[in-house]
PDB file of N, CA and C in Angstrom:
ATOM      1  N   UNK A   1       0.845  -1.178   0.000  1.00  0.00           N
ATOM      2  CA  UNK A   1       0.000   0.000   0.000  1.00  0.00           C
ATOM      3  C   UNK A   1       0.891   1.244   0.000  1.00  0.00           C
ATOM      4  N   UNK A   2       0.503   1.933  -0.784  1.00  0.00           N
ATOM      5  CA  UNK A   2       0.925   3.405  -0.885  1.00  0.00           C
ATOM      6  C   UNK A   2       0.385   4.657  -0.010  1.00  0.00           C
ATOM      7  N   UNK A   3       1.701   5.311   0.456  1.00  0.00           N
ATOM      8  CA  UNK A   3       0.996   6.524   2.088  1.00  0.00           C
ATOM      9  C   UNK A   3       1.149   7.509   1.006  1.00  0.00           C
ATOM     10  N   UNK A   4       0.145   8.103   1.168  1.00  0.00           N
ATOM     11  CA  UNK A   4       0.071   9.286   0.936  1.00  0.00           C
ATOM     12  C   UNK A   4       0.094  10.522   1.950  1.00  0.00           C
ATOM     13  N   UNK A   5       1.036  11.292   2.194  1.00  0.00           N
ATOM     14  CA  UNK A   5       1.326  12.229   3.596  1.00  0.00           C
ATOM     15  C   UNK A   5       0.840  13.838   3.077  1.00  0.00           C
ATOM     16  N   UNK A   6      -0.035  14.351   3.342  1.00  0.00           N
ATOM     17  CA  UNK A   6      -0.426  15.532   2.980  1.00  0.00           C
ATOM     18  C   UNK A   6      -0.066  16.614   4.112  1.00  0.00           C
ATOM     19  N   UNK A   7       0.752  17.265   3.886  1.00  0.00           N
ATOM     20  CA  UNK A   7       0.849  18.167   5.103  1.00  0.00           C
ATOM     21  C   UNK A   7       0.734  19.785   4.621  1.00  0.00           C
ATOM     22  N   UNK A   8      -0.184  20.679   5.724  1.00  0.00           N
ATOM     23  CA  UNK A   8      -0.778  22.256   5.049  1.00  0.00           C
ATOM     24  C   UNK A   8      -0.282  22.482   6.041  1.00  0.00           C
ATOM     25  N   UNK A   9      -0.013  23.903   5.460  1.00  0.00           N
ATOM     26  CA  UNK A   9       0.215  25.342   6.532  1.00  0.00           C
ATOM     27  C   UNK A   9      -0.222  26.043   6.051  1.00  0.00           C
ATOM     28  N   UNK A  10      -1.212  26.802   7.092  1.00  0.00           N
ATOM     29  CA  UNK A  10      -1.661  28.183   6.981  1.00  0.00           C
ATOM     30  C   UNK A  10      -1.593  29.162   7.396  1.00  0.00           C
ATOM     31  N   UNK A  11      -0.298  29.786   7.621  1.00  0.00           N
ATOM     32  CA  UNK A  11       0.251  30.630   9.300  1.00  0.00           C
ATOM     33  C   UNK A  11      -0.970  32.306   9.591  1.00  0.00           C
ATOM     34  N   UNK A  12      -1.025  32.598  10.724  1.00  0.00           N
ATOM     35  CA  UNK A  12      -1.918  33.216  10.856  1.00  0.00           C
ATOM     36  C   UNK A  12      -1.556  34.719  10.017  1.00  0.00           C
ATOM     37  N   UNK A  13      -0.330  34.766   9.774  1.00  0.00           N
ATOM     38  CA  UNK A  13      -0.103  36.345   8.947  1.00  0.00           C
ATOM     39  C   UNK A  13       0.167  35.828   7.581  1.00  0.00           C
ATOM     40  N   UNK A  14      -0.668  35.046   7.298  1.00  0.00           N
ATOM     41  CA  UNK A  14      -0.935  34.844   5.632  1.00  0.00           C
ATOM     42  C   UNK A  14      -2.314  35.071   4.942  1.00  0.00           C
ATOM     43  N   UNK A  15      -2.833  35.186   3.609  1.00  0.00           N
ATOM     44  CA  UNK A  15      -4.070  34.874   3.457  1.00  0.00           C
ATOM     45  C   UNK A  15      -4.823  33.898   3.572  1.00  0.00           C
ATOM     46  N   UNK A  16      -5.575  33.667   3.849  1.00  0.00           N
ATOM     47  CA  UNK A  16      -6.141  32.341   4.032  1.00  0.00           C
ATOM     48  C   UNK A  16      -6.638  31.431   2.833  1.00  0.00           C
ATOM     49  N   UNK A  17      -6.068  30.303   2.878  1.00  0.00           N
ATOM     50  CA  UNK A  17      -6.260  29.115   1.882  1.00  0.00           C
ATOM     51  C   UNK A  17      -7.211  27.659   2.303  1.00  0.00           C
ATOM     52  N   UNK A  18      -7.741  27.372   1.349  1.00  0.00           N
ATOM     53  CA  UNK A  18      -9.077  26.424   1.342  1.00  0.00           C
ATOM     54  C   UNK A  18      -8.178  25.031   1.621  1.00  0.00           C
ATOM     55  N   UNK A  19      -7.716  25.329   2.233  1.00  0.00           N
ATOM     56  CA  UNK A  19      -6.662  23.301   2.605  1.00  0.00           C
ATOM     57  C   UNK A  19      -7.611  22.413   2.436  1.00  0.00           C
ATOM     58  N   UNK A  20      -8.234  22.829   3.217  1.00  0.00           N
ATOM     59  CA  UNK A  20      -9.512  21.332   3.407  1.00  0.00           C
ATOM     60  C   UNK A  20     -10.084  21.035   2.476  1.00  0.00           C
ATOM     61  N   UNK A  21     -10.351  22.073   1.945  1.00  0.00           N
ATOM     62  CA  UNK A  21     -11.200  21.585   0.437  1.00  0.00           C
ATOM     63  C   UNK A  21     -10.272  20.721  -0.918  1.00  0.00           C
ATOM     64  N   UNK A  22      -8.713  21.780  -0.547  1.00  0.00           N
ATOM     65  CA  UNK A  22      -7.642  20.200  -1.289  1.00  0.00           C
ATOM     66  C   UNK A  22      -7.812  19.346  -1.210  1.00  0.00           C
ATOM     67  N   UNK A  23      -7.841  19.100   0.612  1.00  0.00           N
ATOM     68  CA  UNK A  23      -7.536  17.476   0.716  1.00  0.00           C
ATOM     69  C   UNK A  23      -8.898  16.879   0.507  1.00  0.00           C
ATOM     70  N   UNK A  24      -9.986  17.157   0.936  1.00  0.00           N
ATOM     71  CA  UNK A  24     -11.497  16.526   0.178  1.00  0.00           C
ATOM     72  C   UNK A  24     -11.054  16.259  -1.394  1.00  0.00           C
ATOM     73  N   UNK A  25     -10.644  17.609  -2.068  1.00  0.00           N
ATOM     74  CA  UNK A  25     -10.862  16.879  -3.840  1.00  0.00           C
ATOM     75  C   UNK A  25      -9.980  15.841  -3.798  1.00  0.00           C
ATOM     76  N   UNK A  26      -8.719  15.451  -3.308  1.00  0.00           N
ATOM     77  CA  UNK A  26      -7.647  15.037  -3.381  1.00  0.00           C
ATOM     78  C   UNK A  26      -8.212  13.383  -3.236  1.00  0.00           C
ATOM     79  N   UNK A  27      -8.849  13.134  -1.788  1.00  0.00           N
ATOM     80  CA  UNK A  27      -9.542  11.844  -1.317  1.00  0.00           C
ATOM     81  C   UNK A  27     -10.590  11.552  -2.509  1.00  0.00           C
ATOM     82  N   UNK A  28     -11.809  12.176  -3.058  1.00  0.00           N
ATOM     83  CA  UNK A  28     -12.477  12.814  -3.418  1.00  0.00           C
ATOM     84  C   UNK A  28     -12.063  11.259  -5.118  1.00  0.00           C
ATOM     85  N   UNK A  29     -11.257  12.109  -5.404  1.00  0.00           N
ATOM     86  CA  UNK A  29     -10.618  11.503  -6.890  1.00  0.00           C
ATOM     87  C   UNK A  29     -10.288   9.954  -6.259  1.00  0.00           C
ATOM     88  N   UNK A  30      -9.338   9.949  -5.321  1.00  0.00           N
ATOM     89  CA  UNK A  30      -8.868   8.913  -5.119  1.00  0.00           C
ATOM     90  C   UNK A  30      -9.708   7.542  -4.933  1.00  0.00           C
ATOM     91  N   UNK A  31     -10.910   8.144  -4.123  1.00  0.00           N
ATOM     92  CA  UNK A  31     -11.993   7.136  -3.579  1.00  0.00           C
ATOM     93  C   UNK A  31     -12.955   6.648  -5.002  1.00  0.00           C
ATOM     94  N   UNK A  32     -13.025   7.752  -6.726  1.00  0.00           N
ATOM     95  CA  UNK A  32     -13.285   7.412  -7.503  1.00  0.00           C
ATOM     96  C   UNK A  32     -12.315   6.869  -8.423  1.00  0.00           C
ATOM     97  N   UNK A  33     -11.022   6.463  -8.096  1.00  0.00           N
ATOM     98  CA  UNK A  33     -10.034   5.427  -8.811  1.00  0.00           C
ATOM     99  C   UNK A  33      -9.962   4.158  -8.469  1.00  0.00           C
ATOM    100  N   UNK A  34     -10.029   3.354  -9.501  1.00  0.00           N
ATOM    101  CA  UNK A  34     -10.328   1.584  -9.403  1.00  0.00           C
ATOM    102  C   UNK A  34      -9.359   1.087  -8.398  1.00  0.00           C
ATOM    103  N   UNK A  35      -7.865   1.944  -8.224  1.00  0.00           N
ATOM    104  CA  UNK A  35      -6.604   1.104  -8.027  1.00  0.00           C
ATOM    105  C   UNK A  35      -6.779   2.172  -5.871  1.00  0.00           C
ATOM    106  N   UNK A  36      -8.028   2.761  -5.533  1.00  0.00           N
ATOM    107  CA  UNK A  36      -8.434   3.230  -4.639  1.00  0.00           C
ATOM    108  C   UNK A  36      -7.769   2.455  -2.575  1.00  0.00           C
ATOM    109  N   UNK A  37      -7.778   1.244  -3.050  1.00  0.00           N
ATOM    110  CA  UNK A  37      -7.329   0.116  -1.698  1.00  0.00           C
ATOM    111  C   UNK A  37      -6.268   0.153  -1.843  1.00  0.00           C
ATOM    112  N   UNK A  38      -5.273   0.985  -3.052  1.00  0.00           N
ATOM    113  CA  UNK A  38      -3.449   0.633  -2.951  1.00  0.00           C
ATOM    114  C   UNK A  38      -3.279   2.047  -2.208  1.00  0.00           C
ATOM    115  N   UNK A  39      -3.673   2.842  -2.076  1.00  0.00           N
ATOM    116  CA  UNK A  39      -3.693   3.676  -1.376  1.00  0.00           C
ATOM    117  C   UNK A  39      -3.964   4.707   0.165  1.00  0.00           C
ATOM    118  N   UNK A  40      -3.230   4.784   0.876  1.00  0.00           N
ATOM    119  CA  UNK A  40      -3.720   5.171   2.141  1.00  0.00           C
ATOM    120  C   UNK A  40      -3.212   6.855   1.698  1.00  0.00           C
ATOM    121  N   UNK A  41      -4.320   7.653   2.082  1.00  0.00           N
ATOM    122  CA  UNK A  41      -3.852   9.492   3.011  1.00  0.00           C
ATOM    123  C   UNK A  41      -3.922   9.459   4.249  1.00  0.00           C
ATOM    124  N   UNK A  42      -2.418  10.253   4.627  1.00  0.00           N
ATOM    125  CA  UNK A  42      -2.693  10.316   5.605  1.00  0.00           C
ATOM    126  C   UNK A  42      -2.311  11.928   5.823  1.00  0.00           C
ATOM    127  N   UNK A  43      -2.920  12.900   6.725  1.00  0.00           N
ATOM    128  CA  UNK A  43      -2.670  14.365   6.621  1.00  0.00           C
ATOM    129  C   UNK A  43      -2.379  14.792   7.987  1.00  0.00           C
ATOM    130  N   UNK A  44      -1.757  16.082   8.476  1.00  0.00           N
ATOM    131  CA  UNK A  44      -1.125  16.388   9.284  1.00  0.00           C
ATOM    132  C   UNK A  44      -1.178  18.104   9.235  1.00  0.00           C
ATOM    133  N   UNK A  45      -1.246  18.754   9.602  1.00  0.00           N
ATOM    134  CA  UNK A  45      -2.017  20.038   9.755  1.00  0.00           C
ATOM    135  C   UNK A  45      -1.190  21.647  10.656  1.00  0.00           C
ATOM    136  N   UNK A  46      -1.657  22.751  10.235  1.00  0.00           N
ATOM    137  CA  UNK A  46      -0.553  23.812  10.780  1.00  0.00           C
ATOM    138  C   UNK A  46       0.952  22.954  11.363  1.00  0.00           C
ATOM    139  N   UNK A  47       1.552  22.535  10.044  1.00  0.00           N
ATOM    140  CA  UNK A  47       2.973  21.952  10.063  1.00  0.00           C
ATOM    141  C   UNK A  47       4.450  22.965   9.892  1.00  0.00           C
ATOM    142  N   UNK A  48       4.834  22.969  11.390  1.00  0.00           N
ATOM    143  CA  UNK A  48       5.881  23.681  12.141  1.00  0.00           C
ATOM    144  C   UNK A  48       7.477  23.342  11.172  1.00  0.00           C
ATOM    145  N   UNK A  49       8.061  23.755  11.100  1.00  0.00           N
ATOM    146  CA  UNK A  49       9.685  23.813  10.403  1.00  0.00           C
ATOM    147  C   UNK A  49       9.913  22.756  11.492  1.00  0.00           C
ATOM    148  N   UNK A  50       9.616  22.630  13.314  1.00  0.00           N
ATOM    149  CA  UNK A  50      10.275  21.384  13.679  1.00  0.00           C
ATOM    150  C   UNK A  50       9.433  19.967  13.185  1.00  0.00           C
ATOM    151  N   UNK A  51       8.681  20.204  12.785  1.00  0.00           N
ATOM    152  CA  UNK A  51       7.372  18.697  12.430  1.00  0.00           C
ATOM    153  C   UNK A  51       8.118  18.007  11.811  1.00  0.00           C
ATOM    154  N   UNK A  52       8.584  18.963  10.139  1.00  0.00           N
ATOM    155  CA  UNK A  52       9.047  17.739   9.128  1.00  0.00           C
ATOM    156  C   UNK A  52      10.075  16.555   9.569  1.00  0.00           C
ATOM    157  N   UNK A  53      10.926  16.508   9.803  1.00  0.00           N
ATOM    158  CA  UNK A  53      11.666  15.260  10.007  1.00  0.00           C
ATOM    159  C   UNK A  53      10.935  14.588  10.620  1.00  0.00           C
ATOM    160  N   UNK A  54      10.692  14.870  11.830  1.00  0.00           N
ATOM    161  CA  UNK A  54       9.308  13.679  12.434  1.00  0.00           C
ATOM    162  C   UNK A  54       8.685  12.889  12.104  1.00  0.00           C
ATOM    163  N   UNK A  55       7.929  13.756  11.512  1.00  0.00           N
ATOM    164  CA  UNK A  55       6.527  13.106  10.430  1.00  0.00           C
ATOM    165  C   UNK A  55       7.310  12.475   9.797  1.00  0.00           C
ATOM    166  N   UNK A  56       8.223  12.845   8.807  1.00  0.00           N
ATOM    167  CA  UNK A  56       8.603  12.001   7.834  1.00  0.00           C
ATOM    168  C   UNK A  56       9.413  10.857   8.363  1.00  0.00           C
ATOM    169  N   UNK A  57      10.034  10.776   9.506  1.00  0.00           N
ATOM    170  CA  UNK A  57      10.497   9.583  10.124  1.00  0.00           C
ATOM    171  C   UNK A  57       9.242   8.514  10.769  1.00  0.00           C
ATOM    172  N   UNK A  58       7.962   9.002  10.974  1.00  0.00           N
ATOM    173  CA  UNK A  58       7.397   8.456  11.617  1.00  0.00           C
ATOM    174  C   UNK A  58       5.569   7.951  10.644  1.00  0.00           C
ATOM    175  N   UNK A  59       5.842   8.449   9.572  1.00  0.00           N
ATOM    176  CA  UNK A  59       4.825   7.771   8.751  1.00  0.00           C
ATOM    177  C   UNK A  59       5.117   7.077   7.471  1.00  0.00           C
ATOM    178  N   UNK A  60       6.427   7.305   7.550  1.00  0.00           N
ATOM    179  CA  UNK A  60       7.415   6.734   6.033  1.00  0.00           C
ATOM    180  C   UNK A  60       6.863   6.753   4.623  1.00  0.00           C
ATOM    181  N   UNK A  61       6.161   8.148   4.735  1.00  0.00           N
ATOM    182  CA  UNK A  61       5.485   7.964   3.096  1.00  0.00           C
ATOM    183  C   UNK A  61       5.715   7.761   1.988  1.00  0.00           C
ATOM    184  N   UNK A  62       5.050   7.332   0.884  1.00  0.00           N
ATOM    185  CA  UNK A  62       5.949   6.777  -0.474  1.00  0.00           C
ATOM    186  C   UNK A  62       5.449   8.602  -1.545  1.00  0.00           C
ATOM    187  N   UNK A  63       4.399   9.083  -0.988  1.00  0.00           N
ATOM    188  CA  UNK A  63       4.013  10.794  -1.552  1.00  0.00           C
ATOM    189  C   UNK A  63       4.083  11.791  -0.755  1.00  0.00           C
ATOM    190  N   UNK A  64       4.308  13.164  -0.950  1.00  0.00           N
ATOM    191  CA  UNK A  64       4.796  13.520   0.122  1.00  0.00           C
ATOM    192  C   UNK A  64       3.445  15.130  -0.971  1.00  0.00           C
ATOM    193  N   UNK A  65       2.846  15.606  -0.210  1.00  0.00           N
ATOM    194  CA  UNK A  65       1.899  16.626  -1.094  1.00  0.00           C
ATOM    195  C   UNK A  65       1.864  17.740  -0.057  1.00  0.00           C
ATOM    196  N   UNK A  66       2.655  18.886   0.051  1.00  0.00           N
ATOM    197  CA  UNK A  66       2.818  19.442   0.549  1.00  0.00           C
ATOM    198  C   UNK A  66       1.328  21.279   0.046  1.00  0.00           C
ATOM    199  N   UNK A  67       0.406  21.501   1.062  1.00  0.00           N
ATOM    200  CA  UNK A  67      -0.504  22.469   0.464  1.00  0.00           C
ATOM    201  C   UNK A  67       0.081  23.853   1.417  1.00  0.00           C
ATOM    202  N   UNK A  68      -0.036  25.035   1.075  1.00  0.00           N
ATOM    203  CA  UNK A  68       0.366  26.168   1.428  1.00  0.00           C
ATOM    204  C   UNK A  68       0.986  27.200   0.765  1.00  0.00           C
ATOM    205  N   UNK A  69       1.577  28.287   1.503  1.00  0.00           N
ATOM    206  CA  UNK A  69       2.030  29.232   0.640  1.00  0.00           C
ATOM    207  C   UNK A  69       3.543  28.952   0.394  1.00  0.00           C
ATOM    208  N   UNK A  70       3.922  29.720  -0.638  1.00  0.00           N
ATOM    209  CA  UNK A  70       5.490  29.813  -0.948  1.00  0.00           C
ATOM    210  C   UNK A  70       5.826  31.058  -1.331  1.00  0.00           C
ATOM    211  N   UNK A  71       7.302  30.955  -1.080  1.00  0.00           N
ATOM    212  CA  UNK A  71       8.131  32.155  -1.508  1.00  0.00           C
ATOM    213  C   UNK A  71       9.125  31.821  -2.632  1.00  0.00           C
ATOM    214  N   UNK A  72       8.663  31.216  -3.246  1.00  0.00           N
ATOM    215  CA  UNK A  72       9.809  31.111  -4.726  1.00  0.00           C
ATOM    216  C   UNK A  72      11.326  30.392  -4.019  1.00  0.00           C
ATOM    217  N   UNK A  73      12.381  30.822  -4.613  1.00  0.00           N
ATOM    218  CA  UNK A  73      13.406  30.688  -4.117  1.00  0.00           C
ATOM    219  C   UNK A  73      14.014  30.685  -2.543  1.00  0.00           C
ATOM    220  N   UNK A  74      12.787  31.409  -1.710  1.00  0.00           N
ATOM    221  CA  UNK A  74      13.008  31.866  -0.062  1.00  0.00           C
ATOM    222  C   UNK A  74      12.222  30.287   0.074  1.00  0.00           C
ATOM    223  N   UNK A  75      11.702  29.662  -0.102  1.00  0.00           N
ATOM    224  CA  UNK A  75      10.605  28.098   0.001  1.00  0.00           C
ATOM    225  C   UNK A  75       9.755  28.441   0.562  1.00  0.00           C
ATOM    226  N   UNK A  76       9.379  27.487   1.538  1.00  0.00           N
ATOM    227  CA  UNK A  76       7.634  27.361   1.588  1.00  0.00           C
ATOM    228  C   UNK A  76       7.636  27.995   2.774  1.00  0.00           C
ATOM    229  N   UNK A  77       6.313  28.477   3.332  1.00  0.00           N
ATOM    230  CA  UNK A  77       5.811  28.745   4.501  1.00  0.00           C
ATOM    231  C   UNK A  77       5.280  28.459   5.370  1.00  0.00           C
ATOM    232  N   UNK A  78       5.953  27.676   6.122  1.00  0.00           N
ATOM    233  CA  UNK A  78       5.617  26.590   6.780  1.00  0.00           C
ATOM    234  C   UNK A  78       5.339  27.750   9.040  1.00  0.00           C
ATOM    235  N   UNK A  79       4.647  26.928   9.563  1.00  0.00           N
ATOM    236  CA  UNK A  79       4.494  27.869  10.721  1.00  0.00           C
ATOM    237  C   UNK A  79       5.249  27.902  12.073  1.00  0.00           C
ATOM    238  N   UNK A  80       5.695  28.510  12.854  1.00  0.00           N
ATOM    239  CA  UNK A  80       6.450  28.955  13.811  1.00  0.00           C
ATOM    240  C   UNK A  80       5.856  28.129  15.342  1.00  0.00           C
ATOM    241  N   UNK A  81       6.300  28.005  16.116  1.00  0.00           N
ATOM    242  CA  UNK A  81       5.609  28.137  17.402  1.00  0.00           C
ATOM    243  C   UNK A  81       4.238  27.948  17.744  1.00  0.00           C
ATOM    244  N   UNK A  82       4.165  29.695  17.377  1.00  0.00           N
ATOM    245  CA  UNK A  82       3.439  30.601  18.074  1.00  0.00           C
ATOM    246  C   UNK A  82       1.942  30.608  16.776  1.00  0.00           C
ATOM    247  N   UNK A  83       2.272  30.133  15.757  1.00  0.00           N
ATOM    248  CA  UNK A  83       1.140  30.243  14.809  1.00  0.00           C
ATOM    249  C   UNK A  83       2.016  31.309  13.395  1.00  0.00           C
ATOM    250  N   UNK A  84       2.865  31.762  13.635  1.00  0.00           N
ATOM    251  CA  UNK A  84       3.499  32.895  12.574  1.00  0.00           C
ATOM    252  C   UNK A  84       4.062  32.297  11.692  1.00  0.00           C
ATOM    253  N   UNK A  85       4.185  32.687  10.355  1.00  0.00           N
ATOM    254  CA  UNK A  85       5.231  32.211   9.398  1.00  0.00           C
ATOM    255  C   UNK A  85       6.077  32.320   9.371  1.00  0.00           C
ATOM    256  N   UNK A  86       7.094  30.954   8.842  1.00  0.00           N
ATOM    257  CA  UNK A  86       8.249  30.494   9.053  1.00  0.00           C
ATOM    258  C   UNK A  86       8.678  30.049   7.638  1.00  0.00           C
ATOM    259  N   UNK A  87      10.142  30.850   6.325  1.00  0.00           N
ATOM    260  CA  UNK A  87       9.378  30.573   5.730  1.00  0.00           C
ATOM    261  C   UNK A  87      11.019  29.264   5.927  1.00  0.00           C
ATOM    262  N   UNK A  88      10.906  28.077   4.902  1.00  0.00           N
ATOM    263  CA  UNK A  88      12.184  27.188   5.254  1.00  0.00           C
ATOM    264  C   UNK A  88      12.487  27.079   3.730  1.00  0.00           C
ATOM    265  N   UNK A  89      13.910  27.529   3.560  1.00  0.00           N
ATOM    266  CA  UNK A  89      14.653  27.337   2.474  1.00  0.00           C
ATOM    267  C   UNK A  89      14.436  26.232   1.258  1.00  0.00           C
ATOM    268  N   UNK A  90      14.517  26.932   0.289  1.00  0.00           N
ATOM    269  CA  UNK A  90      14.209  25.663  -0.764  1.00  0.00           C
ATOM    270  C   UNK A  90      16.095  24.753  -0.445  1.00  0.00           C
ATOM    271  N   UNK A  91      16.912  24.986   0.123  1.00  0.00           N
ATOM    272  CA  UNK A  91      18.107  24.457   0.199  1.00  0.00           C
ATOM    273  C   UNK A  91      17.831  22.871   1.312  1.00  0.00           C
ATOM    274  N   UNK A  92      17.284  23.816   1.969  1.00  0.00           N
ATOM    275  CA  UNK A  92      17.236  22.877   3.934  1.00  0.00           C
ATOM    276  C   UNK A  92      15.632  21.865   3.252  1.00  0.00           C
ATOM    277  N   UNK A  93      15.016  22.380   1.829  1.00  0.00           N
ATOM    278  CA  UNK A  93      13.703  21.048   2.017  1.00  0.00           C
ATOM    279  C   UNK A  93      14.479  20.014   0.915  1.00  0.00           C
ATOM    280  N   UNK A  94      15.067  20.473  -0.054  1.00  0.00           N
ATOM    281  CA  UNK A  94      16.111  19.143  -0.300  1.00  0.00           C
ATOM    282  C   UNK A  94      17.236  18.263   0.086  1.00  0.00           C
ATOM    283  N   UNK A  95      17.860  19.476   1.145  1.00  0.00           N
ATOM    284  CA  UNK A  95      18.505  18.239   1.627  1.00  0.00           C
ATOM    285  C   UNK A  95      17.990  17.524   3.006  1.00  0.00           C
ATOM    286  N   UNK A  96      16.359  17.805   3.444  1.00  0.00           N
ATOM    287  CA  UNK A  96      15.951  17.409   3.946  1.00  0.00           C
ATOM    288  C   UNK A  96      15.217  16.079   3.248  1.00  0.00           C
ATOM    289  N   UNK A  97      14.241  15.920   2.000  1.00  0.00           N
ATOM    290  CA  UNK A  97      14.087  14.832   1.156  1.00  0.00           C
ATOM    291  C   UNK A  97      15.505  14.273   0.298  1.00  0.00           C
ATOM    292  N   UNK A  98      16.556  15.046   0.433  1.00  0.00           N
ATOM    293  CA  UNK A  98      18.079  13.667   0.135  1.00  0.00           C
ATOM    294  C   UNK A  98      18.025  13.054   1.137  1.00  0.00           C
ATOM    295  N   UNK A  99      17.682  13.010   2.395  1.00  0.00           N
ATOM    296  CA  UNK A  99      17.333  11.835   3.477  1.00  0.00           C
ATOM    297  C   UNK A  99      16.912  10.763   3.110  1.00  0.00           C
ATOM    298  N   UNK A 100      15.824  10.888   2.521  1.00  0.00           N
ATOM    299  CA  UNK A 100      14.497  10.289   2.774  1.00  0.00           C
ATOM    300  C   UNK A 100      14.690   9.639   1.017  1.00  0.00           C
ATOM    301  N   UNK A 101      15.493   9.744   0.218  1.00  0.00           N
ATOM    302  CA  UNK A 101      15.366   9.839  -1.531  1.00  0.00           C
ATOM    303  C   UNK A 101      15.405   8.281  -1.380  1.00  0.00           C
ATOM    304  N   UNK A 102      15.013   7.498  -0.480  1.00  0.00           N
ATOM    305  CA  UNK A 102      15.308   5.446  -0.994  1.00  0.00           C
ATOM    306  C   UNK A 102      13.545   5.286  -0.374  1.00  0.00           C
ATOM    307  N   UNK A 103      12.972   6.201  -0.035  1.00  0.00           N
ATOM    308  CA  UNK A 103      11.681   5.532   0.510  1.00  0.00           C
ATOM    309  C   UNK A 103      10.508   6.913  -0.211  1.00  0.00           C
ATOM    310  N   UNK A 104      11.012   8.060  -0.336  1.00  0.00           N
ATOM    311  CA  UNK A 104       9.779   8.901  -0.642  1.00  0.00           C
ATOM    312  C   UNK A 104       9.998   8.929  -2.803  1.00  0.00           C
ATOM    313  N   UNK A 105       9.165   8.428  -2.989  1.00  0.00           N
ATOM    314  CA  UNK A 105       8.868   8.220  -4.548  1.00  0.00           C
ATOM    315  C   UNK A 105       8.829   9.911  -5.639  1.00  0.00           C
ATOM    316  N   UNK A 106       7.660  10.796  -4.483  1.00  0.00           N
ATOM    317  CA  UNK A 106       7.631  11.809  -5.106  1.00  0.00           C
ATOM    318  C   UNK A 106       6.996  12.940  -4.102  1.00  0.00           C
ATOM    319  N   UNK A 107       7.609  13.814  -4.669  1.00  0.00           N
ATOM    320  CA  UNK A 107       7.150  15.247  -3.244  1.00  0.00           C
ATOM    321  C   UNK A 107       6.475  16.105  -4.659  1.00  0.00           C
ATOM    322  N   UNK A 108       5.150  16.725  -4.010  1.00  0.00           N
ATOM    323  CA  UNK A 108       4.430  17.647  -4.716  1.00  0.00           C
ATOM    324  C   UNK A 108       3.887  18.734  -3.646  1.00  0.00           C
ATOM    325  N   UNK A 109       4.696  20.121  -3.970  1.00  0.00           N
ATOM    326  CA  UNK A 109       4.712  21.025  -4.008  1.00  0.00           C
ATOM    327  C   UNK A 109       3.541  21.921  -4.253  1.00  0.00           C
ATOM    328  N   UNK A 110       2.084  22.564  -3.917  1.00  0.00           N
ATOM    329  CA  UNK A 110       1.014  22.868  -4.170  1.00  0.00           C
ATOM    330  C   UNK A 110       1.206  24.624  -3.696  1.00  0.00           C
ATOM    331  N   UNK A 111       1.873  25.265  -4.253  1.00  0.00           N
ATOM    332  CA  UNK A 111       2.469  26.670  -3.131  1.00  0.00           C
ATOM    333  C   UNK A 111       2.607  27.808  -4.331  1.00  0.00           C
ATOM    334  N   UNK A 112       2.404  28.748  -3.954  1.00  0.00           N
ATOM    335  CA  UNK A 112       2.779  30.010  -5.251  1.00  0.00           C
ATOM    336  C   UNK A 112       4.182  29.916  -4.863  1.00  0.00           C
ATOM    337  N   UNK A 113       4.638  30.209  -5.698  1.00  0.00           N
ATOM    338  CA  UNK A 113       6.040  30.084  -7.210  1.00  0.00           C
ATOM    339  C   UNK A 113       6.894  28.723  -6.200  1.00  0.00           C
ATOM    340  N   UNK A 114       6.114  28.013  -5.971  1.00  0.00           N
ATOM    341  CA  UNK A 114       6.888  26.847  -6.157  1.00  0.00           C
ATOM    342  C   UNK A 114       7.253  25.975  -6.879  1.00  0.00           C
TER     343      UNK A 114
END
C-alpha cells in the first residue's frame, strides 16, 4: 500500500487558503479510482519547520503533497511556534528529502512560485 502524507500550513499572517477543500478533492478523486485500496492518506495540519523530520520519520510515506504558501526561491511557509510564518529554504527542504530519496517516490509542491 501506498501513504500518501499531505501536510498544510496556513500561518496566521498569511491569506487564508481552502486546505480542506484540497484534501477533500484530493480523497475525493482517489476514492473514484479503481486502483483506490493501494492507497492510504494520511494528513497532518498547521505543520511547524520542527514537524518535518518527524513526520517524515514516523509515517514513512511513499508521496509527500505538501498544500500552502510559498516564496519562490526563499521556500515554503511553513508555521512557527506561536502560529506565525516560518518561511524554510528551498536548500534545507532538499537536503531534507536527500534523506528520505530510498523511501519517498515523489514530493508535490502545491504553493505560489513553487
Amino acid at each position: 500500500m501506498k501513504k500518501i502524507l499531505i501536510l498544510s500550513a496556513n500561518p496566521k499572517n498569511t491569506n487564508e487558503l481552502r486546505l480542506g477543500e484540497e484534501v477533500r478533492e484530493i480523497q475525493a478523486a482517489l476514492d473514484q479510482s479503481k486502483n483506490r485500496d493501494e492507497f492510504e492518506i494520511m494528513t497532518r495540519w498547521a505543520v511547524r519547520v520542527d514537524d518535518l523530520q518527524p513526520i517524515l520519520l514516523d509515517h514513512t510515506p511513499d508521496i509527500v503533497h505538501f498544500s500552502g504558501h510559498g516564496g519562490g526561491s526563499q521556500g515554503l511557509a511553513l508555521e512557527n511556534e506561536v502560529g506565525q510564518m516560518q518561511l524554510v529554504s528551498s536548500t534545507a527542504l532538499a537536503g531534507l528529502f536527500k534523506l528520505f530519496k530510498t523511501d519517498i517516490e515523489c514530493v508535490f509542491l502545491n504553493a505560489c512560485y513553487s
